[in-house]
PDB file of N, CA and C in Angstrom:
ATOM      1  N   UNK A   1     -10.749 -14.014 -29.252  1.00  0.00           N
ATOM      2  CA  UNK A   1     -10.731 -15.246 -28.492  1.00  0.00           C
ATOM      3  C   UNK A   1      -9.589 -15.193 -27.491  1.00  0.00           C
ATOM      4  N   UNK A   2      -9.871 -14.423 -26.360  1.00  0.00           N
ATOM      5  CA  UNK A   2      -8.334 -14.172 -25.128  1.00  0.00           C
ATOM      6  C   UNK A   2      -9.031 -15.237 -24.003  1.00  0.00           C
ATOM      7  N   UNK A   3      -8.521 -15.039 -23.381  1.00  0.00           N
ATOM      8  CA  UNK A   3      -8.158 -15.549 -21.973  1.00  0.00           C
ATOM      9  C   UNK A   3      -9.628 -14.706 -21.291  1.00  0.00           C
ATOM     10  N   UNK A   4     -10.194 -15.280 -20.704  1.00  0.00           N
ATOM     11  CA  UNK A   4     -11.493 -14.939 -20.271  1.00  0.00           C
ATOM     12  C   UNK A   4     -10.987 -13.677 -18.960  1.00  0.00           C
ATOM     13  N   UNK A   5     -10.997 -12.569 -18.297  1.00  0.00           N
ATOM     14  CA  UNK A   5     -10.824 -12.048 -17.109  1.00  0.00           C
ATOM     15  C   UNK A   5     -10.573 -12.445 -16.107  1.00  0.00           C
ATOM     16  N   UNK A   6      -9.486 -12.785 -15.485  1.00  0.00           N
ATOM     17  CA  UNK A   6      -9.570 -13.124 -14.091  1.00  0.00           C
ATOM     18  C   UNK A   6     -10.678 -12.343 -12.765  1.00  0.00           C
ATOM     19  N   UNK A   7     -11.292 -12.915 -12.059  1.00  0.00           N
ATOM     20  CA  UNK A   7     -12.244 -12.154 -11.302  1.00  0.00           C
ATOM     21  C   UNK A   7     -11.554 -11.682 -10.469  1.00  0.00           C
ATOM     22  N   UNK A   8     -11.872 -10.441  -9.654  1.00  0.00           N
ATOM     23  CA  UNK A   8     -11.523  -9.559  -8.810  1.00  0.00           C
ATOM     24  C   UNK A   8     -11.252 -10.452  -6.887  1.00  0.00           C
ATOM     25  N   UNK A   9      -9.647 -10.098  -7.074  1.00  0.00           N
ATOM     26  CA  UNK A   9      -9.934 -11.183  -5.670  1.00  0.00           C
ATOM     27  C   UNK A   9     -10.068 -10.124  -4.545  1.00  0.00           C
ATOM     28  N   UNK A  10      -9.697  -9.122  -4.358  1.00  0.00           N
ATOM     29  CA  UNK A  10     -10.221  -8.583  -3.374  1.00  0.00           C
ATOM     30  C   UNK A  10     -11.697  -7.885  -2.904  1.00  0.00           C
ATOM     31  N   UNK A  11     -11.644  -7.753  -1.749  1.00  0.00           N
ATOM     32  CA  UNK A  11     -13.301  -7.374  -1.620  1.00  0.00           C
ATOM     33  C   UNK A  11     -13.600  -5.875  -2.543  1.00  0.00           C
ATOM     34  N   UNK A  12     -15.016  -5.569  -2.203  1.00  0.00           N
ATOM     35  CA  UNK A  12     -15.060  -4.296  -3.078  1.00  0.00           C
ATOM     36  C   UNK A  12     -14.713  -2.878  -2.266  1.00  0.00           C
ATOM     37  N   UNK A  13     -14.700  -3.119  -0.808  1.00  0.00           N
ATOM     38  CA  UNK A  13     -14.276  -1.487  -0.373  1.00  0.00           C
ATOM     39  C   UNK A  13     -12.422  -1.570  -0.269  1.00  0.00           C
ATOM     40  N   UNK A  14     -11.905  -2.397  -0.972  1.00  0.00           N
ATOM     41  CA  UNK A  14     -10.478  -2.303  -0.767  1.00  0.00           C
ATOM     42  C   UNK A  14      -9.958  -1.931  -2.018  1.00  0.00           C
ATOM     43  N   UNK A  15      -8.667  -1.771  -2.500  1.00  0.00           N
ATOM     44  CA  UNK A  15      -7.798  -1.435  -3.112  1.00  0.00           C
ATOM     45  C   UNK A  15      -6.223  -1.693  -3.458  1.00  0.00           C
ATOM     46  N   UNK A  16      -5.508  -1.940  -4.265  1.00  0.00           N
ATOM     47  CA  UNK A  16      -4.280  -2.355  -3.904  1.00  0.00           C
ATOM     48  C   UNK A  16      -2.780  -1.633  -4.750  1.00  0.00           C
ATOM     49  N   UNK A  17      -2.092  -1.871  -4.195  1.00  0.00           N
ATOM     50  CA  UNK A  17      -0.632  -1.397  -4.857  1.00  0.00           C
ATOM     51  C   UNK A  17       0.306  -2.061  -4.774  1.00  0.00           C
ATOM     52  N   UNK A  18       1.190  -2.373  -5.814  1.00  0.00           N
ATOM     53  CA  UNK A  18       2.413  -3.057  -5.408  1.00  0.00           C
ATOM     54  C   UNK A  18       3.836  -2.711  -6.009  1.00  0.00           C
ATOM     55  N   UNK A  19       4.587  -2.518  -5.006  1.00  0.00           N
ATOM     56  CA  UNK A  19       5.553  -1.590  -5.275  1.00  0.00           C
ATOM     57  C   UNK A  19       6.582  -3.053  -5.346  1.00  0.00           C
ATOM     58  N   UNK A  20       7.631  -3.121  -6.119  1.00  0.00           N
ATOM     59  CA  UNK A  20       8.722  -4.303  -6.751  1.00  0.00           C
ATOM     60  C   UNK A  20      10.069  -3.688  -6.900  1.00  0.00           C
ATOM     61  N   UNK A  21      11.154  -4.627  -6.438  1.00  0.00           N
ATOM     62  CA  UNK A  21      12.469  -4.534  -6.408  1.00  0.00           C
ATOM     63  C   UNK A  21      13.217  -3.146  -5.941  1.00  0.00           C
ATOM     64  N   UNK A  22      12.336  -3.329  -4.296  1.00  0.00           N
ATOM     65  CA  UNK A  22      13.052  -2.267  -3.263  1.00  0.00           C
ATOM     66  C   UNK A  22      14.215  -2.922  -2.700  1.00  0.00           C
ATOM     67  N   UNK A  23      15.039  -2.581  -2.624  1.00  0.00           N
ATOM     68  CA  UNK A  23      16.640  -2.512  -1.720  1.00  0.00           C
ATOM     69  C   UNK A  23      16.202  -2.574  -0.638  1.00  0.00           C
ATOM     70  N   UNK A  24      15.729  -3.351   0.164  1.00  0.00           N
ATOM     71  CA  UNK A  24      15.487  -3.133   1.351  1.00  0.00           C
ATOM     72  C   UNK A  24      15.169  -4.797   1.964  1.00  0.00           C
ATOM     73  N   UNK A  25      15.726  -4.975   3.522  1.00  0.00           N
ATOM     74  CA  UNK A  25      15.381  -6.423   3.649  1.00  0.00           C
ATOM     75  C   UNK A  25      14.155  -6.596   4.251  1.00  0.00           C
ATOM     76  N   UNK A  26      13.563  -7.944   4.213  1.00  0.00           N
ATOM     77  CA  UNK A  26      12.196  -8.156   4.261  1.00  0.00           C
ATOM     78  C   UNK A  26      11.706  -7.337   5.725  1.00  0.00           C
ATOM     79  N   UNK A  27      12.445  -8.288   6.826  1.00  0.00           N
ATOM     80  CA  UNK A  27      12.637  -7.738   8.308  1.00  0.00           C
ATOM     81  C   UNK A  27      12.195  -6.283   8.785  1.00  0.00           C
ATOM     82  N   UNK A  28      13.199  -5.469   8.011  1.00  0.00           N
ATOM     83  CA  UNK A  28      12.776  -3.843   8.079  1.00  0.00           C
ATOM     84  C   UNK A  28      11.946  -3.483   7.434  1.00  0.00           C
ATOM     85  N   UNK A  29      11.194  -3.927   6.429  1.00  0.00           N
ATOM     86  CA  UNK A  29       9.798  -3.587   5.540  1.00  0.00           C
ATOM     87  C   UNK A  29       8.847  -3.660   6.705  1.00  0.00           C
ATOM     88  N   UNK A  30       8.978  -5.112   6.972  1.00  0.00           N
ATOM     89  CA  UNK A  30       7.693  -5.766   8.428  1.00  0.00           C
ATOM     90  C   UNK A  30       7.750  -4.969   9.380  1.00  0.00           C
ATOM     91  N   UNK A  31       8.716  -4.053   9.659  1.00  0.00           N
ATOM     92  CA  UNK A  31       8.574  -3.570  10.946  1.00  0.00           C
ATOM     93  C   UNK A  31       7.734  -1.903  10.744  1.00  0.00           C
ATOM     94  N   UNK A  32       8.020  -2.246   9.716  1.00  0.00           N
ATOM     95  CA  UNK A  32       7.295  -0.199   8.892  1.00  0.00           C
ATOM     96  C   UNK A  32       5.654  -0.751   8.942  1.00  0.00           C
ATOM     97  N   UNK A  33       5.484  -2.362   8.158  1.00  0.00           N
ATOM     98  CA  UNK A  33       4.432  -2.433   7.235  1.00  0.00           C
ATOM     99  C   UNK A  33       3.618  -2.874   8.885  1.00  0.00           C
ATOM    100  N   UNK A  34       4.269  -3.540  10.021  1.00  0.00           N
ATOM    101  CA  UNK A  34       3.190  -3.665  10.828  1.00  0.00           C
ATOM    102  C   UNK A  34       2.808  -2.916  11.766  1.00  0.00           C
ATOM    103  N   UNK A  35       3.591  -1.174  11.763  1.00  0.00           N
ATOM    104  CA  UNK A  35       3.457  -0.034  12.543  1.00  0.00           C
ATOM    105  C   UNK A  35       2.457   0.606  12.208  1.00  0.00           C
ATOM    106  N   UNK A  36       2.209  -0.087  10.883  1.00  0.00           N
ATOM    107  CA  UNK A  36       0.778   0.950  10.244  1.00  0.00           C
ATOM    108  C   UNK A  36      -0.734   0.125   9.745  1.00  0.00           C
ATOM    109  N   UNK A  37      -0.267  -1.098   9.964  1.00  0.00           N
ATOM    110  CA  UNK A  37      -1.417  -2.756   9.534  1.00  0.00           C
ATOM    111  C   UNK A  37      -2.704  -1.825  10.944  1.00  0.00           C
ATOM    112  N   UNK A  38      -3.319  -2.059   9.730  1.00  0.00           N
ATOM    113  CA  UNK A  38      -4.830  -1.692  10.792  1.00  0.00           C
ATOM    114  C   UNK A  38      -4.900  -0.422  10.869  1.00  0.00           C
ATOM    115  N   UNK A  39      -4.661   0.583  10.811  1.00  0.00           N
ATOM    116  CA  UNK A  39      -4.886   1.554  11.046  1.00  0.00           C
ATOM    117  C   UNK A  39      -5.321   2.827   9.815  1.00  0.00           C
ATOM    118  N   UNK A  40      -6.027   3.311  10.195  1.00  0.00           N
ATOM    119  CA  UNK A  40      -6.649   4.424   9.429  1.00  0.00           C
ATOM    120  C   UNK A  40      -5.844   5.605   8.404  1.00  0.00           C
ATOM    121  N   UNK A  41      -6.087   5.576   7.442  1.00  0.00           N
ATOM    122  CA  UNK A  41      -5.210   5.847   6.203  1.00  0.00           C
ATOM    123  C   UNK A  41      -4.272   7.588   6.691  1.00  0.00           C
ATOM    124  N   UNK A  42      -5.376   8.410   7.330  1.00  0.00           N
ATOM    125  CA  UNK A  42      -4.817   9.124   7.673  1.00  0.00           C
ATOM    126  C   UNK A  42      -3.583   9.168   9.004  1.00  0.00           C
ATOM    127  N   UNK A  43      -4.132   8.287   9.792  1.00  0.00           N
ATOM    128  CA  UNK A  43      -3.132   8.257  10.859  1.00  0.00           C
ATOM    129  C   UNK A  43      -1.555   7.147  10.471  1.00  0.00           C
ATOM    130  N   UNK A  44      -2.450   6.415   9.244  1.00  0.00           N
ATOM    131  CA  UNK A  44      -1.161   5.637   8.965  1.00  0.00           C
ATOM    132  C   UNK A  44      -0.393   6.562   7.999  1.00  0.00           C
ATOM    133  N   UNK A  45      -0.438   7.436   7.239  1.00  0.00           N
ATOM    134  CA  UNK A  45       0.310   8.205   6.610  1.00  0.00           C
ATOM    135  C   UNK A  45       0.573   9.375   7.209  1.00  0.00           C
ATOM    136  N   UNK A  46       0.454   9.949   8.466  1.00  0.00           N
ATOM    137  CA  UNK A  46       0.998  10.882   9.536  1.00  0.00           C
ATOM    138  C   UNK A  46       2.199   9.745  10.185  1.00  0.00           C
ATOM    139  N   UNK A  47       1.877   8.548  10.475  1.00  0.00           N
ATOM    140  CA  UNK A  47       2.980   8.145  10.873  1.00  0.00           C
ATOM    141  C   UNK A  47       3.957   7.606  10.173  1.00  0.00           C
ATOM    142  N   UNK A  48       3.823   7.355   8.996  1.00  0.00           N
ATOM    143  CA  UNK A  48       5.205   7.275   7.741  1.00  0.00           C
ATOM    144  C   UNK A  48       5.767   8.513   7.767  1.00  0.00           C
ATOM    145  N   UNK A  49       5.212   9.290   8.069  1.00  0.00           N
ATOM    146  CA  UNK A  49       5.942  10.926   7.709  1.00  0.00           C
ATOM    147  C   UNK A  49       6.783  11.459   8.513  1.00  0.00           C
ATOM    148  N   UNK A  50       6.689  10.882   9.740  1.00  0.00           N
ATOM    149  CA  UNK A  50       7.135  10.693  11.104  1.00  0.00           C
ATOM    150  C   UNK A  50       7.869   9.807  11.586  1.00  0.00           C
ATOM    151  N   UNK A  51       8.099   8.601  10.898  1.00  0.00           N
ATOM    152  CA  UNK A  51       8.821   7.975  11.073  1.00  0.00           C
ATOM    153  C   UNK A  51      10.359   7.875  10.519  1.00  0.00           C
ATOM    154  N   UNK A  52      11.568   7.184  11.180  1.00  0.00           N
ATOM    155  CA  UNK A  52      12.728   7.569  10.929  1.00  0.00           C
ATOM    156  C   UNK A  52      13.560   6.575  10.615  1.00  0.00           C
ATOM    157  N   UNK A  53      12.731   5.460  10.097  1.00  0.00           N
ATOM    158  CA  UNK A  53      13.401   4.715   9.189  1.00  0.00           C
ATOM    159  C   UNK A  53      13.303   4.868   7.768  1.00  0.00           C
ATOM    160  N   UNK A  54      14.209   4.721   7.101  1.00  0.00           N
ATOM    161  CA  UNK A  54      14.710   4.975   5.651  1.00  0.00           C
ATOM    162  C   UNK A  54      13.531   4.016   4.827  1.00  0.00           C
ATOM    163  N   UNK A  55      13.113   3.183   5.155  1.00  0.00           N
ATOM    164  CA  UNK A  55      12.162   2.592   3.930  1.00  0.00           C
ATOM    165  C   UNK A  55      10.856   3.169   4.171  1.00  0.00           C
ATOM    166  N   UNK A  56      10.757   3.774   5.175  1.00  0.00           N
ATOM    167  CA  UNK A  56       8.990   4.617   5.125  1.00  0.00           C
ATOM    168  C   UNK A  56       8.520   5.395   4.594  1.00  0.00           C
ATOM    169  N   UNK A  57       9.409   6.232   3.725  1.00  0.00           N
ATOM    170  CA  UNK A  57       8.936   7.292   2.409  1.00  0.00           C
ATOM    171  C   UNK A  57       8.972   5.939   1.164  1.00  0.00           C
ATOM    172  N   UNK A  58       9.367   5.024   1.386  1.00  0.00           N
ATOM    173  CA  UNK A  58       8.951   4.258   0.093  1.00  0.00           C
ATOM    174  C   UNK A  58       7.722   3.435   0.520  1.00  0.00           C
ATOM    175  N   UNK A  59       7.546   3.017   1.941  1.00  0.00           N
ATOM    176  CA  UNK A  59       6.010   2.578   1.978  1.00  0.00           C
ATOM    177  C   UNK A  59       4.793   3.706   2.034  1.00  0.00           C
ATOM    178  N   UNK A  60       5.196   5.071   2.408  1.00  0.00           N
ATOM    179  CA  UNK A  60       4.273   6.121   2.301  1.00  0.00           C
ATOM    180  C   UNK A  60       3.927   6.154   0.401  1.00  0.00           C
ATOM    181  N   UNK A  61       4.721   6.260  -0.272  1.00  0.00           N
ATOM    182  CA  UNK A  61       4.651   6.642  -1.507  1.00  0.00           C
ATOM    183  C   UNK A  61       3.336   5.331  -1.919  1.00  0.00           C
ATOM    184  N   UNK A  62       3.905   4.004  -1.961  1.00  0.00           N
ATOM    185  CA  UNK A  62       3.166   3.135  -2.232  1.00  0.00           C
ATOM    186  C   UNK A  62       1.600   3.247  -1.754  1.00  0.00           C
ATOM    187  N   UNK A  63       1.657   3.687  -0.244  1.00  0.00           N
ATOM    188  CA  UNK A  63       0.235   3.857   0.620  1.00  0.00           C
ATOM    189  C   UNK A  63      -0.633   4.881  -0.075  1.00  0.00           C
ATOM    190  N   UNK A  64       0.394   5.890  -0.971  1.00  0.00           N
ATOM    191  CA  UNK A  64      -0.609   6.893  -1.577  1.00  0.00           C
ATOM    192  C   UNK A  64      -1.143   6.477  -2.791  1.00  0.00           C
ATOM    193  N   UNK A  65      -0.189   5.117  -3.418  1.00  0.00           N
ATOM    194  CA  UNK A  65      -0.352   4.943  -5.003  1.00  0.00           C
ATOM    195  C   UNK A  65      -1.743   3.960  -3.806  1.00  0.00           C
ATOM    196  N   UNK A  66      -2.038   3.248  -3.583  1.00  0.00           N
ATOM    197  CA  UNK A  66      -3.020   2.238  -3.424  1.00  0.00           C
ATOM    198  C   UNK A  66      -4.482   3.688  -3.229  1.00  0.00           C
ATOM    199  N   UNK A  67      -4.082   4.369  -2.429  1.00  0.00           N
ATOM    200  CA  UNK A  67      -5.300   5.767  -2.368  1.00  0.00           C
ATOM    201  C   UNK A  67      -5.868   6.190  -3.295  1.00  0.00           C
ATOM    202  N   UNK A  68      -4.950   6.786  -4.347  1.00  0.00           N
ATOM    203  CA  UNK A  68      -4.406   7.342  -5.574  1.00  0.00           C
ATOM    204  C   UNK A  68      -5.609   6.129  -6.687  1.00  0.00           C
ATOM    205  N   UNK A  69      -5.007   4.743  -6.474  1.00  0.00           N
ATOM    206  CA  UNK A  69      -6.506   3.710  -7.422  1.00  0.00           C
ATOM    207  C   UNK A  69      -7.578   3.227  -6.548  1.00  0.00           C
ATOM    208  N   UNK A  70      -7.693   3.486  -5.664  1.00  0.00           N
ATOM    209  CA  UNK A  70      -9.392   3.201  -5.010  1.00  0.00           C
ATOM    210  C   UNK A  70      -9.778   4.628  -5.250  1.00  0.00           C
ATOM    211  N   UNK A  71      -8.835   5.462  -5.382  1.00  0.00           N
ATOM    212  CA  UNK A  71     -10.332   6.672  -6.047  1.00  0.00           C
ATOM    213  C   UNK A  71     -10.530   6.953  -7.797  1.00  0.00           C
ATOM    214  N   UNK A  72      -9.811   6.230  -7.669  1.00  0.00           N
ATOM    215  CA  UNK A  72      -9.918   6.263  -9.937  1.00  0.00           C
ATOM    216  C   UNK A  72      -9.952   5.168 -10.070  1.00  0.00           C
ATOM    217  N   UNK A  73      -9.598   4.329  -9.743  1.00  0.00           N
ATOM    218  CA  UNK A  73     -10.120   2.663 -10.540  1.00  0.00           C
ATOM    219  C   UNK A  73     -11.191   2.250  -9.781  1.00  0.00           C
ATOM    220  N   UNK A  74     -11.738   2.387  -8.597  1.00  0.00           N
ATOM    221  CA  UNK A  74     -12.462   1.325  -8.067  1.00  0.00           C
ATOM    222  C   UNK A  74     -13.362   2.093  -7.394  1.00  0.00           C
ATOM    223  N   UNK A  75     -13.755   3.713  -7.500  1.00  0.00           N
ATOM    224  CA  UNK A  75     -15.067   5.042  -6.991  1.00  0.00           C
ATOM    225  C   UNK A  75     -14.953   4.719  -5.663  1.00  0.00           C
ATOM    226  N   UNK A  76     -13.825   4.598  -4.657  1.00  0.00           N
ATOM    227  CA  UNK A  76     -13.701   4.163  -3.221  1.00  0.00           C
ATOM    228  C   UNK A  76     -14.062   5.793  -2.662  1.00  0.00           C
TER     229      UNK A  76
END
């Protein structure tokens, strides 16, 4: 007798990750997270790799964990 499932809030061709208690201020996250908003997984992870701010190997890492469960949790 649990708690019934919460339903799935995102759509079905998406996927998600969430990375918690980075050192880093919001400001400089936004400026990584909206260099790569919209854009295609490969070109957005050529440009984390490339890029030369210090928090973009921690949003690349995250970009791979969200990859990493749409192909094992969710057959993306």
């Amino acid at each position: 007798m649990g708690k019934a499932k919460a339903p799935r809030r995102l759509a079905d061709n998406e996927a998600r990750a969430v990375l918690r208690t980075i050192r880093v201020s919001p400001q400089k996250l936004n400026l990584v997270a909206a260099m790569i908003r919209g854009k295609k997984v490969a070109t957005a992870l050529n440009d984390l790799e490339f890029s030369r701010k210090r928090i973009s190997g921690t949003v690349k890492k995250t970009l791979e964990s969200a990859i990493a469960n749409a192909e094992n949790n969710h057959d993306l």
